[in-house]
Protein backbone atom coordinates (compact mmCIF):
# COMPACT_ATOMS: atom_id res chain seq x y z
CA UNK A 1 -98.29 35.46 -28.97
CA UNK A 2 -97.07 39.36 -29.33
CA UNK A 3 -93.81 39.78 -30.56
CA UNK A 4 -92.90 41.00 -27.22
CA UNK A 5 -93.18 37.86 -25.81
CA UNK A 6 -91.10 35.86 -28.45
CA UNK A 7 -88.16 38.03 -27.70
CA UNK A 8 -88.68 37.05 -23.93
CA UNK A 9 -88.74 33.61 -24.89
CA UNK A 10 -85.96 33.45 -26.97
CA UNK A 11 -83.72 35.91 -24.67
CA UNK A 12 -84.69 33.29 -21.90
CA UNK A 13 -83.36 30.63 -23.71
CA UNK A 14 -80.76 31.63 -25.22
CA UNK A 15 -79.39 32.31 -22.09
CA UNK A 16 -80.08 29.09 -20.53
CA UNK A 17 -78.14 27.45 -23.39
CA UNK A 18 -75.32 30.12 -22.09
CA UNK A 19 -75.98 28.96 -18.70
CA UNK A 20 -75.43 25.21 -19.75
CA UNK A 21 -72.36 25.51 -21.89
CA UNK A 22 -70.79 27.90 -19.54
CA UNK A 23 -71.64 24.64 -16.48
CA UNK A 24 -70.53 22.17 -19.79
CA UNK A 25 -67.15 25.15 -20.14
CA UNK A 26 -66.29 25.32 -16.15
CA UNK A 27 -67.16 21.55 -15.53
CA UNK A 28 -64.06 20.67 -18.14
CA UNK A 29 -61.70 23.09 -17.07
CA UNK A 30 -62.35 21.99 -13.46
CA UNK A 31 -61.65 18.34 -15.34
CA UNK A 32 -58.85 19.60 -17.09
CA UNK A 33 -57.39 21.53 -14.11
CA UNK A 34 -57.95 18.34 -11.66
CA UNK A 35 -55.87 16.71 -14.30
CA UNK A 36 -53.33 18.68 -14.61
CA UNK A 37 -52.61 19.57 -10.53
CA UNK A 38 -53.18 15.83 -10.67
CA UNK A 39 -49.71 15.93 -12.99
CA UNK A 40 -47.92 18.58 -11.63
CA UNK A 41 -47.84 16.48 -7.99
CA UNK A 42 -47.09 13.38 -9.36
CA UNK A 43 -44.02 15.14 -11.14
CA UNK A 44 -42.96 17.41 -7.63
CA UNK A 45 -43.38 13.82 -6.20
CA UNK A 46 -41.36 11.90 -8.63
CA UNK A 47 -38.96 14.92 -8.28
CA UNK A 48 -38.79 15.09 -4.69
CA UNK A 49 -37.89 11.04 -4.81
CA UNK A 50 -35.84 11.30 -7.30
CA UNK A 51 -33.92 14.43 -5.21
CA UNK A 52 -34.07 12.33 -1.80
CA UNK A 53 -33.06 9.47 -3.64
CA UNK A 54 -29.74 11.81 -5.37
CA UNK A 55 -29.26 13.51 -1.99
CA UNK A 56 -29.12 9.06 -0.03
CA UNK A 57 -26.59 7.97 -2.76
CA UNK A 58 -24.73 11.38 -2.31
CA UNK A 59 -24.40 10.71 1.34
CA UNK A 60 -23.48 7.17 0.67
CA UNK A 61 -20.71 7.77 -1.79
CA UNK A 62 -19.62 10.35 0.57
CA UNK A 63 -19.48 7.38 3.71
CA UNK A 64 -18.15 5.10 1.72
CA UNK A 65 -15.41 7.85 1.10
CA UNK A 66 -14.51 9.04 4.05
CA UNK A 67 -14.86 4.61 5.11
CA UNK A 68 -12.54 4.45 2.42
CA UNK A 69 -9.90 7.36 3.65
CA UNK A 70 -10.38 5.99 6.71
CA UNK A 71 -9.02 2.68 5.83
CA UNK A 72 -6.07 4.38 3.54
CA UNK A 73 -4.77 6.34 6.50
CA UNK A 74 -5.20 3.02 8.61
CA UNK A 75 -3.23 0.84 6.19
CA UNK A 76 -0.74 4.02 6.29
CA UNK A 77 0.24 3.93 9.80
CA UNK A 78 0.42 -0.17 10.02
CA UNK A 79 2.81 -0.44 7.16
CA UNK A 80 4.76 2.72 9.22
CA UNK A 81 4.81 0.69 12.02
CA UNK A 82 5.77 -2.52 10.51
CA UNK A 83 8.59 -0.90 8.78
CA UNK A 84 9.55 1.13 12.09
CA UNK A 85 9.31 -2.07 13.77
CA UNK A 86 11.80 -3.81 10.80
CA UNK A 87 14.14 -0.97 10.87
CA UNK A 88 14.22 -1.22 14.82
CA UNK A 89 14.98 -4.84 14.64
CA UNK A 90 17.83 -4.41 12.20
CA UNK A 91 19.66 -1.87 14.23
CA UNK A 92 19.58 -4.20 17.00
CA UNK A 93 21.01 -6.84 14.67
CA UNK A 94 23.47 -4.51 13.88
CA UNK A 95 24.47 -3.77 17.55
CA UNK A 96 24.87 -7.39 18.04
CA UNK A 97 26.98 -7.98 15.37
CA UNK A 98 29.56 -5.43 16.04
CA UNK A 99 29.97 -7.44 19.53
CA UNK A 100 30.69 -10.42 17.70
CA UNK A 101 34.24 -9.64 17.42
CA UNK A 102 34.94 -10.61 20.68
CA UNK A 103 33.17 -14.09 20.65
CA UNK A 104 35.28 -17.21 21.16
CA UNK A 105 33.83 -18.33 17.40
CA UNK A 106 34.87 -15.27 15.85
CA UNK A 107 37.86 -16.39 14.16
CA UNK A 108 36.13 -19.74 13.13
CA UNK A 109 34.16 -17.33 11.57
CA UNK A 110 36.79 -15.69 9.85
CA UNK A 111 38.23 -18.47 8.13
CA UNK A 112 34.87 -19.98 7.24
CA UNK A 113 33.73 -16.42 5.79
CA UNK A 114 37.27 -15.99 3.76
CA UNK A 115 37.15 -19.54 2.64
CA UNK A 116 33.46 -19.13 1.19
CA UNK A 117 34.71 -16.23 -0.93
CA UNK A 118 37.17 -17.78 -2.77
CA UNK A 119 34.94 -20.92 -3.38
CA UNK A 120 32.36 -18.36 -4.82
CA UNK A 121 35.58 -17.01 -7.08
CA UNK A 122 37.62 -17.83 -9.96
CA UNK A 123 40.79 -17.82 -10.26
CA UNK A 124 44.20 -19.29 -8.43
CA UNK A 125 45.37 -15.91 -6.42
CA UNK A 126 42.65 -13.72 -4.05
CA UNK A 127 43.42 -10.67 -1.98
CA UNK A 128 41.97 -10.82 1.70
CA UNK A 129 41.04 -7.81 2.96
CA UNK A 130 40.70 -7.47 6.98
CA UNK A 131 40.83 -5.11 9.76
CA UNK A 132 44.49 -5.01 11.40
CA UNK A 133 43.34 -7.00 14.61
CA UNK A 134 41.64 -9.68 12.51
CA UNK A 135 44.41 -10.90 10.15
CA UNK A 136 46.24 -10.91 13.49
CA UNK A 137 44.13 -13.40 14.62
CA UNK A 138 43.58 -15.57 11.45
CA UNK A 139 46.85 -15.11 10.02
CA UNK A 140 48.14 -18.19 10.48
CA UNK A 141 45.01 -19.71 9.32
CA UNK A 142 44.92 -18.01 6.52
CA UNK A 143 48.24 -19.49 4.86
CA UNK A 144 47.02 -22.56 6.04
CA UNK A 145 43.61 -22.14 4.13
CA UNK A 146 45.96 -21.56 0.96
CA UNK A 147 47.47 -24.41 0.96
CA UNK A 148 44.94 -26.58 1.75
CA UNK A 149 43.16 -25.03 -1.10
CA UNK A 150 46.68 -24.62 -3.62
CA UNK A 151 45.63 -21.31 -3.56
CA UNK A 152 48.05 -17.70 -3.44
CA UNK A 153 46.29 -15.72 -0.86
CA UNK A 154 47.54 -12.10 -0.08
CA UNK A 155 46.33 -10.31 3.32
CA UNK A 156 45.75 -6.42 3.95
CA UNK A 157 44.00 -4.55 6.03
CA UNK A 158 41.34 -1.35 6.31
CA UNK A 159 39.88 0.55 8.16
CA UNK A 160 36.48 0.75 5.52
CA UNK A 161 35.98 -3.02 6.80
CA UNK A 162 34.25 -3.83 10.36
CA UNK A 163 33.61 -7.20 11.17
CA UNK A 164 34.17 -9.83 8.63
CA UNK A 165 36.06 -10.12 5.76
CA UNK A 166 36.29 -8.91 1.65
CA UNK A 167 37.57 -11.21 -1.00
CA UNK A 168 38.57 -9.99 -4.65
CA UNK A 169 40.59 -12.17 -7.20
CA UNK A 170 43.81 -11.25 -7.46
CA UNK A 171 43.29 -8.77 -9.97
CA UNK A 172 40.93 -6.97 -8.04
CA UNK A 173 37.89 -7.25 -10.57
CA UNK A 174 35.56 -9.31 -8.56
CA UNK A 175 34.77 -9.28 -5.29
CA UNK A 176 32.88 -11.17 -2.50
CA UNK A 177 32.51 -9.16 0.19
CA UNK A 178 31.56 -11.14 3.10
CA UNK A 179 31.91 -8.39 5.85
CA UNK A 180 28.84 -9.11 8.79
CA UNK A 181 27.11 -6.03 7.30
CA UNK A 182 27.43 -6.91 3.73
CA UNK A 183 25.91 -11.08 4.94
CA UNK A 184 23.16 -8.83 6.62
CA UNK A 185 22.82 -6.86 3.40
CA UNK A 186 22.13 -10.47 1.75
CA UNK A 187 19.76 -11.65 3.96
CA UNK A 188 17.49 -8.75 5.21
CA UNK A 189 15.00 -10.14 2.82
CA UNK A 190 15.11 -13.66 4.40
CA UNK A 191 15.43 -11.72 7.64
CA UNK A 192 12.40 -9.35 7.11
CA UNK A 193 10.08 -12.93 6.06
CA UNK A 194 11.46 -13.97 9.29
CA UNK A 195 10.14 -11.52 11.05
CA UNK A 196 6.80 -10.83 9.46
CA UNK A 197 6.03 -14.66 9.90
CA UNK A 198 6.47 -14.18 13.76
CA UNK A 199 5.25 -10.88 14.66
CA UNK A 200 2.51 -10.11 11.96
CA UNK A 201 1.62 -13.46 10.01
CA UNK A 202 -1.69 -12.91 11.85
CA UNK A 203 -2.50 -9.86 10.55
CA UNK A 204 -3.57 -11.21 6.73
CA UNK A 205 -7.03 -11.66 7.47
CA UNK A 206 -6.82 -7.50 8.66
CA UNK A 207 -5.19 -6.13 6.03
């Protein structure tokens, strides 16, 4: 075969082994390429998921936030309410009680308050303290209450004092005061039970 010839033979296969590895070449980088777009939307996937996912429990924390403000604010105004409602009933008390000065029982009252004062003190002489037009109701009743009691009981009178009466030793270091606002003083707590149990016992299961 002339020389001529051989170099056509050999150009034509030489580039036919070109033309195969450059298929062999492309085919694996289409391979590779399919791979990695493959990859890269399996990641934007796993991304977007994981941003939906960040952006749900955002939103959730942020309900359960506001739920929880919500509730906060609502627990706010019932305990303003209650104590509105407390403080409402306690002036009314108080109203009441400055009326019961002119009861029938009132000076009943008197001596029983006065008497429980200086059982609740020691000692052998106490200082009553009244308002003017209530020792000059109970005055009598008073000496009588010392000596049933062989007790020294002095009397005065001020104008500090309401309804009821204040009891000191006779040394004035201890004192029981049993004035109507100081008995109220004793008992709001019993008073406020009292009233919770009857106007908002069934509230427990709401707050």
């Amino acid at each position: 075969m002339p020389i001529w010839g051989e170099v056509e033979l050999l150009c034509r296969a030489i580039l036919e082994q070109g033309r195969k590895e450059a298929d062999e070449i492309l085919g694996n980088a289409k391979v590779e390429s399919e791979k990695i777009i493959a990859r890269a939307r399996t990641r934007a996937e796993k991304e977007l998921q994981e941003q939906i996912l960040a952006q749900r429990s955002k939103a959730v924390l942020e309900a359960r936030q506001i739920a929880d403000a919500a509730e906060l604010e609502a627990k706010k105004r019932t305990i303003a309410f209650r104590e509105d409602l407390m403080q409402e009933i306690f002036r009314a008390l108080e109203l009441r009680l400055k009326d019961v000065g002119n009861q029938r029982e009132y000076p009943d009252f008197l001596v029983s308050a006065i008497k429980e004062g200086i059982d609740s003190l020691v000692g052998k002489e106490f200082i009553v303290e009244l308002r003017q037009e209530d020792l000059e109701l109970v005055k009598e009743s008073i000496e009588a209450l010392g000596r049933e009691l062989s007790v020294r009981i002095q009397t005065t009178t001020s104008l500090s004092i309401e309804e009821g009466a204040r009891v000191y030793t006779g040394d004035r270091r201890l004192l029981y005061d049993n004035s109507l606002a100081a008995r109220l003083k004793r008992r709001e707590d019993d008073i406020r039970r009292e009233i919770w149990r009857r106007f908002f016992a069934g509230e427990r299961g709401q707050s």
